[in-house]
N, C-alpha and C. Protein backbone atom coordinates (compact mmCIF):
# COMPACT_ATOMS: atom_id res chain seq x y z
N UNK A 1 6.95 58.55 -0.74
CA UNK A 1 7.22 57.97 -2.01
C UNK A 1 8.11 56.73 -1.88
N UNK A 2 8.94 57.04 -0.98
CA UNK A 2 10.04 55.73 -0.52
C UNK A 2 9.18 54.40 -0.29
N UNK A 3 8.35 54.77 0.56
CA UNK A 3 7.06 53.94 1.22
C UNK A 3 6.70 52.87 0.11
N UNK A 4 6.11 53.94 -0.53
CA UNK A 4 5.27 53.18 -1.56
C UNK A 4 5.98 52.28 -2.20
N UNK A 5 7.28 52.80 -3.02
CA UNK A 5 8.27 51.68 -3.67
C UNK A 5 8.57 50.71 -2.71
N UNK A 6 9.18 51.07 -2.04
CA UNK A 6 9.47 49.49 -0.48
C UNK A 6 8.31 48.65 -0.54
N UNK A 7 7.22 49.10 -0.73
CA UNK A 7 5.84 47.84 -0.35
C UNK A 7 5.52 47.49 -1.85
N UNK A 8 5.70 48.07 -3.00
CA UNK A 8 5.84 47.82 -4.28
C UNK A 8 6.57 46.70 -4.45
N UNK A 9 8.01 46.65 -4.10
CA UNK A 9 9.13 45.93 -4.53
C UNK A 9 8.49 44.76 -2.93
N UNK A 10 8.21 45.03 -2.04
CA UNK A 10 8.01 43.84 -0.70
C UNK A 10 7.03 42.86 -1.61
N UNK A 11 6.18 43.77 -1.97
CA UNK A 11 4.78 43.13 -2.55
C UNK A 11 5.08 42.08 -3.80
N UNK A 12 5.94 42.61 -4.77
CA UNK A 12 6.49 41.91 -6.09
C UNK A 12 6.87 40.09 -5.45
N UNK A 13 8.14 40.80 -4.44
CA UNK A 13 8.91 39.85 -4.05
C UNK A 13 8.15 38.95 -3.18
N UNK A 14 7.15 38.59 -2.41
CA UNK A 14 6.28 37.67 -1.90
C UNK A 14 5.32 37.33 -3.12
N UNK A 15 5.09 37.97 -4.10
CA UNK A 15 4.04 37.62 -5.11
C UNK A 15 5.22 35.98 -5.63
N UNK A 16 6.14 36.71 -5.79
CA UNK A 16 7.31 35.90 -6.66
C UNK A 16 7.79 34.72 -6.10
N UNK A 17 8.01 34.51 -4.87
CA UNK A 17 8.27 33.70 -3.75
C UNK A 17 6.59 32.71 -4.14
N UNK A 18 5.85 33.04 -3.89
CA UNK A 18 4.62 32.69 -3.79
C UNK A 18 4.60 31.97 -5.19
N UNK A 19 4.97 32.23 -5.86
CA UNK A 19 5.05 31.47 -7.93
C UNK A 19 5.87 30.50 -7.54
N UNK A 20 6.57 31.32 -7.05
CA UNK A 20 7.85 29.55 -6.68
C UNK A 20 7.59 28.79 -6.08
N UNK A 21 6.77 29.02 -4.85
CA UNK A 21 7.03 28.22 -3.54
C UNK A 21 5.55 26.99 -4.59
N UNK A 22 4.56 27.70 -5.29
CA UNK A 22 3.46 26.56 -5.61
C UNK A 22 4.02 26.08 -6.77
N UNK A 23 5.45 26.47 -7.51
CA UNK A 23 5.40 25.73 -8.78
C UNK A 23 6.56 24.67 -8.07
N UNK A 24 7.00 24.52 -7.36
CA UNK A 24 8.02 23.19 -5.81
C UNK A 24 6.97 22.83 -5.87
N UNK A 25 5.41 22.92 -4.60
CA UNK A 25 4.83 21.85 -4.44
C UNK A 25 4.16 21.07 -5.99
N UNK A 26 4.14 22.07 -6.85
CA UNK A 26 3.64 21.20 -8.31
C UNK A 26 4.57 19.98 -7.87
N UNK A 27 5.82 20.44 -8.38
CA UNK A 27 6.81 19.40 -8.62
C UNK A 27 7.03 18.24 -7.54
N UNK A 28 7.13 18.86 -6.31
CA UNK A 28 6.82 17.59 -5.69
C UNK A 28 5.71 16.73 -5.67
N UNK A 29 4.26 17.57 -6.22
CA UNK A 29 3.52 16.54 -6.50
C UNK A 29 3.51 15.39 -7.56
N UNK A 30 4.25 15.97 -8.33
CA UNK A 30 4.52 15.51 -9.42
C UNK A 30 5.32 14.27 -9.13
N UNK A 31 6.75 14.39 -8.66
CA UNK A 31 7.09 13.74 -8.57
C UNK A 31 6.68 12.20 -7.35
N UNK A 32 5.76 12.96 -6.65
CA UNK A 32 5.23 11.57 -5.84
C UNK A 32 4.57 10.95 -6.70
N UNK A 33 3.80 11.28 -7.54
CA UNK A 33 2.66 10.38 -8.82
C UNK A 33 3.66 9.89 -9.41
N UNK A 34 4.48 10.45 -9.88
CA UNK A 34 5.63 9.55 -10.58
C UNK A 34 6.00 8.09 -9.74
N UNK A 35 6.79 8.36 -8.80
CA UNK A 35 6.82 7.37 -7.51
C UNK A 35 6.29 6.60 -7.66
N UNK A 36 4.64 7.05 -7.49
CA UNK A 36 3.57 5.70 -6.94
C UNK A 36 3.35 5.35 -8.32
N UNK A 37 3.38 6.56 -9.54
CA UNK A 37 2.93 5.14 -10.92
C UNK A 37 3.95 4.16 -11.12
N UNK A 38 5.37 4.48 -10.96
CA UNK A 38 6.45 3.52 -10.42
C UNK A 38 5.95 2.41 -9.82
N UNK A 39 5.76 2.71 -9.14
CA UNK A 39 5.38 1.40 -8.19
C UNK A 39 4.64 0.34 -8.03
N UNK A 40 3.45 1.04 -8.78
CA UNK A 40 2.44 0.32 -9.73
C UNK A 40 3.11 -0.58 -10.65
N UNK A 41 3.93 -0.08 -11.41
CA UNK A 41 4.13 -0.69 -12.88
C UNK A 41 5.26 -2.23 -12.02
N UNK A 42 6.14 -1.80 -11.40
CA UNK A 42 7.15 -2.82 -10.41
C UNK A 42 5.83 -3.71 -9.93
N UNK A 43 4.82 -3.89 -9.59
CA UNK A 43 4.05 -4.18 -8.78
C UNK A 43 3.50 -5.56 -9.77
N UNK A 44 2.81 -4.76 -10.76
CA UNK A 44 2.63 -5.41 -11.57
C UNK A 44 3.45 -6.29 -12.72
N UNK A 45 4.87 -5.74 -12.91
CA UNK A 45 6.12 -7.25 -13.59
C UNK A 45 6.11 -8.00 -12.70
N UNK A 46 6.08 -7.65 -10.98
CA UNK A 46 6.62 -9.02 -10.29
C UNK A 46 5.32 -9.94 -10.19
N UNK A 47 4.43 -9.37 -10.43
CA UNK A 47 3.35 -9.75 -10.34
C UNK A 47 3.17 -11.14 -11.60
N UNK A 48 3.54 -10.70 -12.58
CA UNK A 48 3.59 -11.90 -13.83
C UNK A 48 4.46 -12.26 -13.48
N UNK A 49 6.29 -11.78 -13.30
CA UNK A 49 7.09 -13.07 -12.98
C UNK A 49 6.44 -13.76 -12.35
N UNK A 50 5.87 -13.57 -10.57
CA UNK A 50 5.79 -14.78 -9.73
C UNK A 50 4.84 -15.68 -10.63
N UNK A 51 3.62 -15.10 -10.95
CA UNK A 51 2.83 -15.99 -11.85
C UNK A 51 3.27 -16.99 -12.76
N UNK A 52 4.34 -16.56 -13.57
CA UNK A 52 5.22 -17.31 -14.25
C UNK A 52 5.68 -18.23 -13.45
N UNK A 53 6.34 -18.10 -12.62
CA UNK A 53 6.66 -19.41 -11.57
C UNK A 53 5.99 -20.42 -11.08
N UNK A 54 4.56 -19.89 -11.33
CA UNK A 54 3.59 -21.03 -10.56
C UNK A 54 3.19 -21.98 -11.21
N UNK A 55 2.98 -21.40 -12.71
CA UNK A 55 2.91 -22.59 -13.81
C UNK A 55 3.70 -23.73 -14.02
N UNK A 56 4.88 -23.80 -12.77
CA UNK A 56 6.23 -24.78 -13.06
C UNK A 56 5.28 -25.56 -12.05
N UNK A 57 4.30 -25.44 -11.04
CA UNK A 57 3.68 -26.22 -10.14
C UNK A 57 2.30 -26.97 -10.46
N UNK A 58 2.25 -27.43 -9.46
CA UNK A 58 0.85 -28.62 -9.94
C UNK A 58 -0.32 -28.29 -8.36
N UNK A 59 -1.48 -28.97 -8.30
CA UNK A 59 -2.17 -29.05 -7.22
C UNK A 59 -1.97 -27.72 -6.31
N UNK A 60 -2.64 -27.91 -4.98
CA UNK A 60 -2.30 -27.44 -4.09
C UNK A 60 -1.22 -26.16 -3.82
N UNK A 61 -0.20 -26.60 -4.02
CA UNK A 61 0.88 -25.76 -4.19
C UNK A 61 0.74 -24.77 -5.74
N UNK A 62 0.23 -24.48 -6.71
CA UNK A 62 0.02 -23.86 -7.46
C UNK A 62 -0.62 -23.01 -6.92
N UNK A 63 -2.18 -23.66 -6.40
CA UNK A 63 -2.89 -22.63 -5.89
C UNK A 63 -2.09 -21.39 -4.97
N UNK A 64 -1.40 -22.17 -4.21
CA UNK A 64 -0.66 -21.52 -3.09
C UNK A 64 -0.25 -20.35 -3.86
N UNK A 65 1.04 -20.31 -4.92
CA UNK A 65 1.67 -19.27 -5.33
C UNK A 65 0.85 -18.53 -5.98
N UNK A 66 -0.30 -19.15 -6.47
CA UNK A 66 -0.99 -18.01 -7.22
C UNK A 66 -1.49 -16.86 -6.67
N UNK A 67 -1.99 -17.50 -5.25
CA UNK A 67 -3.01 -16.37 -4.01
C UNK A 67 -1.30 -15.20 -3.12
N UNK A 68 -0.37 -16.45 -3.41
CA UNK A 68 0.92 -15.50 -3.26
C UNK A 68 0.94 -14.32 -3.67
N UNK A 69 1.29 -14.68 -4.88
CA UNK A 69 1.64 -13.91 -6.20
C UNK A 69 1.01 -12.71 -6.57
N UNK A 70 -0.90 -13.25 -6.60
CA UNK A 70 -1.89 -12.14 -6.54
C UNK A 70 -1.74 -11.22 -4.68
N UNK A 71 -1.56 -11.69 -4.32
CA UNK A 71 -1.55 -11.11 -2.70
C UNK A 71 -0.25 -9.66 -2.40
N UNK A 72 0.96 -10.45 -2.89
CA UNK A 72 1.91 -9.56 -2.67
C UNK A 72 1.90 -8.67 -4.03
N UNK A 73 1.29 -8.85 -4.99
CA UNK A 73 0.39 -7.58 -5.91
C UNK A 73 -0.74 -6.05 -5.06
N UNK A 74 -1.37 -7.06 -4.53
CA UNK A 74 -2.66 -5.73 -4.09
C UNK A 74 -1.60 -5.60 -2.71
N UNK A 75 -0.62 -5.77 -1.94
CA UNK A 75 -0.09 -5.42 -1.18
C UNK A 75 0.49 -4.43 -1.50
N UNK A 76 1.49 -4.60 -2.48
CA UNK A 76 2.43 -3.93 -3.08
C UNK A 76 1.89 -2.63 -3.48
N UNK A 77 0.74 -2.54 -3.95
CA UNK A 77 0.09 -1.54 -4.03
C UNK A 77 -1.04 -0.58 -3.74
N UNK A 78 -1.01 -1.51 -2.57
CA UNK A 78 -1.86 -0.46 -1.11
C UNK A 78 -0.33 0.17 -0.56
N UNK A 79 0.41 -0.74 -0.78
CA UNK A 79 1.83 0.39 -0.40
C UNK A 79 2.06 1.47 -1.16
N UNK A 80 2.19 1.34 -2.16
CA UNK A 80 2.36 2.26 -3.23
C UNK A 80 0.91 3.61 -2.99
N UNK A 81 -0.26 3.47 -2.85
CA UNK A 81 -1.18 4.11 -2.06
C UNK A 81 -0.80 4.93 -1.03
N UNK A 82 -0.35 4.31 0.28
CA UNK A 82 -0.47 4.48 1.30
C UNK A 82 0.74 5.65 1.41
N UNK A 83 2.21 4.96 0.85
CA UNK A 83 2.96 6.07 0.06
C UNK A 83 2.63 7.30 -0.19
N UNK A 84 1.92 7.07 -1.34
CA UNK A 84 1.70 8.34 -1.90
C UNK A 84 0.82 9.27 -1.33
N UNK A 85 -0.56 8.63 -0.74
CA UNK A 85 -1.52 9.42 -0.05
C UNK A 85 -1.07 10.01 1.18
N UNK A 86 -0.58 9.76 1.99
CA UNK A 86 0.60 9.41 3.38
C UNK A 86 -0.80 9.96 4.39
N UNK A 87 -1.83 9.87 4.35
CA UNK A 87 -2.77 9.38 5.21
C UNK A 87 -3.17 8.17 5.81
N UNK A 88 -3.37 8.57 7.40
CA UNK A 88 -3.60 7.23 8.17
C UNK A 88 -4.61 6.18 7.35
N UNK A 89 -6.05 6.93 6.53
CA UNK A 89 -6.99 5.96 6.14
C UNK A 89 -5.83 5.08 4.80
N UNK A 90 -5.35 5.36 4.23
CA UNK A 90 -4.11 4.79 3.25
C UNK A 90 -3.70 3.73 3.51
N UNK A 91 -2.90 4.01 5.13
CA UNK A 91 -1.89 3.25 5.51
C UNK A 91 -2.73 2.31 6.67
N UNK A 92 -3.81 2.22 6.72
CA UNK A 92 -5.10 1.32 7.40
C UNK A 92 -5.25 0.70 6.47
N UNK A 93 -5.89 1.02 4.57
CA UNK A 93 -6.35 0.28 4.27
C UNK A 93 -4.66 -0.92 3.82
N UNK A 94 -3.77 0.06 3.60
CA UNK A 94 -2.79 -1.47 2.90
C UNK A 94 -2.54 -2.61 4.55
N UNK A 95 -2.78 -2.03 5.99
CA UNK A 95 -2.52 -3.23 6.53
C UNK A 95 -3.63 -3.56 6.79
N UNK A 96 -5.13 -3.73 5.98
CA UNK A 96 -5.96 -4.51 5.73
C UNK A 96 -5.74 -5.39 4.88
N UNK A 97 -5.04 -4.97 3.66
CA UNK A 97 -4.86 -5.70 2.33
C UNK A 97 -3.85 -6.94 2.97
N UNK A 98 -2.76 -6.01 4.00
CA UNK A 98 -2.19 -7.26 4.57
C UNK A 98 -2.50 -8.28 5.48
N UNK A 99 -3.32 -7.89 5.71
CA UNK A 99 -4.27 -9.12 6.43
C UNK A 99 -4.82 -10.38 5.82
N UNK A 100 -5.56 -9.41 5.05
CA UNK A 100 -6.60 -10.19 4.22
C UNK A 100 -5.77 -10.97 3.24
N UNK A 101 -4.22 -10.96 2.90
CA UNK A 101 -3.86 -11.67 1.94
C UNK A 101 -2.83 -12.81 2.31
N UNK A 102 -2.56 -12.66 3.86
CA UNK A 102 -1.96 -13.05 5.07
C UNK A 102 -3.09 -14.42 5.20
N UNK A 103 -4.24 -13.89 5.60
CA UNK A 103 -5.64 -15.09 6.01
C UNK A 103 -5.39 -15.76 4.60
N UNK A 104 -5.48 -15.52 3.28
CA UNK A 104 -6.41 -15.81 2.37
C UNK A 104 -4.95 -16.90 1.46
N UNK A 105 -3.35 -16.69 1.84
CA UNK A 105 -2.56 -17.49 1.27
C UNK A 105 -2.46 -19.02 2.33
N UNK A 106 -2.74 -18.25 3.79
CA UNK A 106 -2.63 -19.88 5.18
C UNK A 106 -4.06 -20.20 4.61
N UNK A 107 -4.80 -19.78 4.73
CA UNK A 107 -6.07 -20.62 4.45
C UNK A 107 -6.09 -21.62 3.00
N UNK A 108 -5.21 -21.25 2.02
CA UNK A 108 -5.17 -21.91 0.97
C UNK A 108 -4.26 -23.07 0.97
N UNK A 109 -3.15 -22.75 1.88
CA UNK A 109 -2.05 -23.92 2.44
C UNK A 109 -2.45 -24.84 3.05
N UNK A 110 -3.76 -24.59 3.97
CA UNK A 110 -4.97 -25.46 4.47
C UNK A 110 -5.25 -26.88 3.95
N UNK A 111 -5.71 -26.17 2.81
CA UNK A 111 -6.48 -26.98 1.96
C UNK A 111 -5.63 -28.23 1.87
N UNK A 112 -4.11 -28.64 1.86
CA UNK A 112 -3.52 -29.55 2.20
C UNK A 112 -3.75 -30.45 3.08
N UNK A 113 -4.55 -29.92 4.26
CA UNK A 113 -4.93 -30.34 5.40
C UNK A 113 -6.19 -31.45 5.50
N UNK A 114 -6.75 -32.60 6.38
CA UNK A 114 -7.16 -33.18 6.60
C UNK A 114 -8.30 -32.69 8.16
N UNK A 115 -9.41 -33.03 8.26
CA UNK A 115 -10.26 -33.39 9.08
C UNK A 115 -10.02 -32.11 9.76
N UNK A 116 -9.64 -32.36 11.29
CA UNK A 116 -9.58 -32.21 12.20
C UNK A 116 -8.28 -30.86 12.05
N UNK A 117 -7.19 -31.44 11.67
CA UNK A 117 -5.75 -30.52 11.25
C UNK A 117 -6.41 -29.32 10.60
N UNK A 118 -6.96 -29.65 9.31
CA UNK A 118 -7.62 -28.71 8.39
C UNK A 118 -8.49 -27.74 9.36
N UNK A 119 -9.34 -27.77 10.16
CA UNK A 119 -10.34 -27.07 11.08
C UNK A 119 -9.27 -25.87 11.63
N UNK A 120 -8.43 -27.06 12.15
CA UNK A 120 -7.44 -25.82 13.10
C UNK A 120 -6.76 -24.83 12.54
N UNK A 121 -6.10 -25.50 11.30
CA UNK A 121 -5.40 -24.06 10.62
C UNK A 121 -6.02 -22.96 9.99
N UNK A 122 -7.59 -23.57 9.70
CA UNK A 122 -8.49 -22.58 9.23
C UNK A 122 -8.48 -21.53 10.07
N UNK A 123 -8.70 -21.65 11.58
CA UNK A 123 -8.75 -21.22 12.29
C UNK A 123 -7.97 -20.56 13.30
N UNK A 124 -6.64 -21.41 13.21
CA UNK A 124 -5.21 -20.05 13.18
C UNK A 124 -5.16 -19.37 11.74
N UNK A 125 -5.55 -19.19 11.13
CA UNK A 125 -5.65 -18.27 9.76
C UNK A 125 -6.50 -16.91 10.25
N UNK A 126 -7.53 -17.37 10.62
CA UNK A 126 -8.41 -16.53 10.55
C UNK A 126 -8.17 -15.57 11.95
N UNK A 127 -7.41 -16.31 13.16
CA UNK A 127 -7.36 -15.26 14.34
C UNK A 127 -5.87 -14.58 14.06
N UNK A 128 -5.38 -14.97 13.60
CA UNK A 128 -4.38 -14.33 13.01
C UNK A 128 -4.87 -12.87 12.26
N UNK A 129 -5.72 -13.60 10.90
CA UNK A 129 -6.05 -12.18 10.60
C UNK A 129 -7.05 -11.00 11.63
N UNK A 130 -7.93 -12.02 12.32
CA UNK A 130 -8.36 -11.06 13.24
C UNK A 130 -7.30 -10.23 14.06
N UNK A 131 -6.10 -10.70 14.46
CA UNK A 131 -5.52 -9.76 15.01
C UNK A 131 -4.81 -8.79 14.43
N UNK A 132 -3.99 -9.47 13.39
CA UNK A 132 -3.66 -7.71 12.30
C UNK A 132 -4.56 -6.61 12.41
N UNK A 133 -6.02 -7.13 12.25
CA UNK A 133 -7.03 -6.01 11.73
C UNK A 133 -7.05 -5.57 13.02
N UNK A 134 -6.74 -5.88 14.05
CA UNK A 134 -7.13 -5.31 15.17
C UNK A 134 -6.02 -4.22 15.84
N UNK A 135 -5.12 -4.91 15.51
CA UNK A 135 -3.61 -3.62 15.28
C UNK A 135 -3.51 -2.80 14.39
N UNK A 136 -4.17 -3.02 12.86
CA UNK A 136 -4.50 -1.63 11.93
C UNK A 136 -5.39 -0.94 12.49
N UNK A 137 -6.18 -1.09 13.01
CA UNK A 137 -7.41 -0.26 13.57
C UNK A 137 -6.66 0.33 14.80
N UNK A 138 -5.96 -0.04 15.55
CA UNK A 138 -5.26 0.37 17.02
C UNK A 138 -4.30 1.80 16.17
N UNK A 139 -3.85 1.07 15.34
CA UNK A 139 -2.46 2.24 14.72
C UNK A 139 -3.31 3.37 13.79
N UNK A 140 -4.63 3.13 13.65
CA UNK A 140 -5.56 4.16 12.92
C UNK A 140 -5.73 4.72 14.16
N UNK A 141 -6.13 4.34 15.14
CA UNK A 141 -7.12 5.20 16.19
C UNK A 141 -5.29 5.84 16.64
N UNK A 142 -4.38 5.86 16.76
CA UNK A 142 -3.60 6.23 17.78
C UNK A 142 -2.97 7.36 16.57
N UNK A 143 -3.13 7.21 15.25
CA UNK A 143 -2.47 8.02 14.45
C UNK A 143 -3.09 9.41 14.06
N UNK A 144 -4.10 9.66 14.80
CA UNK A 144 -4.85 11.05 15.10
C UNK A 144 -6.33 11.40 14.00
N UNK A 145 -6.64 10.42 13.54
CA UNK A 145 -8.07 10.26 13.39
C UNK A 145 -8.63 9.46 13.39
């Protein structure tokens, strides 16, 4: 009879443990979505400030801050992603985003450029980004899938 109550009351008390221990991970899930919608929303004010700033510019250099501005946006929030998901494919795709927004602001600074000058920086732009992508892919393959 002892028996039975001991595995009665064992049984209660892991049932109970077990309520708790999944209503913590609720909450920590919870609170990471919180986090990353955080981060989102930050992502997106700095996102209009910088924009706001660019309108003080003309030519060339407008363009520049704009591909800035939009760039360290989808950065900001492949981080905020990568964060929250905390998977290698996550944290691959934001240092793609950083690549691609790395190539896509020098390539626009370019456009300043002339003939011959212009060719070349296109082209340190672009091996540049080839090599990020080639170190996100290195830090994917080495991060265990």
């Amino acid at each position: 009879m002892r028996n039975r109550h001991a595995l009665r009351w064992l049984a209660g008390a892991m049932f109970a443990a077990g309520v708790c221990g999944a209503n913590f991970a609720v909450a920590a899930d919870s609170a990471a979505k919180d986090r990353y919608d955080q981060a989102e929303k930050v992502a997106e004010a700095e996102y209009e400030a910088a924009r706001a700033r660019c309108d003080d510019l003309s030519d060339n250099a407008k363009k520049v801050c704009i591909e800035e501005a939009k760039g360290n946006e989808k950065v900001a929030k492949k981080n905020a992603e990568a964060e929250y998901k905390g998977t290698p494919d996550a944290r691959y795709d934001a240092e793609v985003a950083k690549a691609d927004v790395a190539y896509s602001v020098a390539k626009q600074r370019c456009e300043d450029r002339k003939g011959n000058d212009k060719e070349i920086c296109v082209k340190d732009a672009k091996a540049a980004q080839t090599r990020a992508m080639r170190d996100a892919k290195d830090v994917k393959a080495h991060s265990g899938k």
